[in-house]
Protein backbone atom coordinates (compact mmCIF):
# COMPACT_ATOMS: atom_id res chain seq x y z
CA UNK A 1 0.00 0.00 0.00
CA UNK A 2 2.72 2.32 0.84
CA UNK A 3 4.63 1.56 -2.53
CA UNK A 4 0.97 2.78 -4.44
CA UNK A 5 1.26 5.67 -2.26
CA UNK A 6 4.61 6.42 -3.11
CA UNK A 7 3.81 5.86 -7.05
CA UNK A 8 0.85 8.24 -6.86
CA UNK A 9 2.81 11.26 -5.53
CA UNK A 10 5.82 10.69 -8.36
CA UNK A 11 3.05 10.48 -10.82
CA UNK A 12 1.85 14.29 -9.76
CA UNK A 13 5.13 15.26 -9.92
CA UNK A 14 6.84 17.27 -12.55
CA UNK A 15 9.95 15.23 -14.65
CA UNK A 16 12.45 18.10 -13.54
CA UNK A 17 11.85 17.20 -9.50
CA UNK A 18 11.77 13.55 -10.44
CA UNK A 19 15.14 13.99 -11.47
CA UNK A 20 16.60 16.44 -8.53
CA UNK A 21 14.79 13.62 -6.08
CA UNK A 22 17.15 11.37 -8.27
CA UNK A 23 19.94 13.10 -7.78
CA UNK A 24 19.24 13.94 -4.22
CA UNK A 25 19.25 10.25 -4.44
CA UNK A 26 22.07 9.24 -5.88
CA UNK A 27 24.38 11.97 -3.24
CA UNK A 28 22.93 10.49 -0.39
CA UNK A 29 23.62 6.90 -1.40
CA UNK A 30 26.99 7.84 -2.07
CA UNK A 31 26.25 6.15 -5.65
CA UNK A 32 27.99 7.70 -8.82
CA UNK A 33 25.85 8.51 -12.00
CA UNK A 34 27.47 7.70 -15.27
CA UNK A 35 26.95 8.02 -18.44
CA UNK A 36 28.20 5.74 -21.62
CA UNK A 37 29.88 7.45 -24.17
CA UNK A 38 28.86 7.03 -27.33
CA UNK A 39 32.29 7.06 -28.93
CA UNK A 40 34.40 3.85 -28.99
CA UNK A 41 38.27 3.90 -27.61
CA UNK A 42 40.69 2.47 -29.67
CA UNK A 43 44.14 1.05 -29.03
CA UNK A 44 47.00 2.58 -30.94
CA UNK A 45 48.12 0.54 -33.27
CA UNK A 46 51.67 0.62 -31.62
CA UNK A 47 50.17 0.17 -28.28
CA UNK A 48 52.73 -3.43 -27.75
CA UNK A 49 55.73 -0.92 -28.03
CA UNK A 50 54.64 1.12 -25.43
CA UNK A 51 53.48 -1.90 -23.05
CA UNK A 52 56.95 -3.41 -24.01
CA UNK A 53 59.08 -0.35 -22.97
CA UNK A 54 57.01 0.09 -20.11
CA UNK A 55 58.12 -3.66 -19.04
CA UNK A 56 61.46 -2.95 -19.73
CA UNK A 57 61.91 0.25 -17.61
CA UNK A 58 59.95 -1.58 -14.49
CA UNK A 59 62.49 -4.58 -14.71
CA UNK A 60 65.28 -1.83 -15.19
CA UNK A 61 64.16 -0.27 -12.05
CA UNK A 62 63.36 -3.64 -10.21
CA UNK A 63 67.13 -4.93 -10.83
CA UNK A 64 68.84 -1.46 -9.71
CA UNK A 65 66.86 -0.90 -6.79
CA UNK A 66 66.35 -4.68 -5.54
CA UNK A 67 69.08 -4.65 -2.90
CA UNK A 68 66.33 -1.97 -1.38
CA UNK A 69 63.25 -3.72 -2.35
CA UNK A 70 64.16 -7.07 -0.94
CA UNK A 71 66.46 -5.62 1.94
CA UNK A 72 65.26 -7.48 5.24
């Protein structure tokens, strides 16, 4: 009964306080409102030579600095 109360007072309503109750909502919740994008990402093309210098600078780093990473 108190759900077809509910549904009767959004129906009098106007859409633009529907959607400030909705956003009132959403803050309160501490919920996040997103929207899709309508364009698509795409990869670069040379997106392996980046991934495959970025592998090679970690292990660079890894090999210098393990006497500090691994230090007990």
């Amino acid at each position: 009964m108190k759900a077809k109360e509910i549904i009767e007072d959004f129906k009098e309503r106007s859409v633009e306080s529907l959607r400030s109750w909705a956003r009132r909502f959403i803050k309160r919740m501490g919920l996040v409102y997103r929207i899709r994008t309508k364009a698509q990402t795409k990869l670069r093309d040379d997106i392996n030579e980046y991934i495959m210098k970025y592998f090679f600078i970690m292990r660079k780093l890894i090999n210098e600095k393990k006497s500090f990473i691994f230090k007990r």
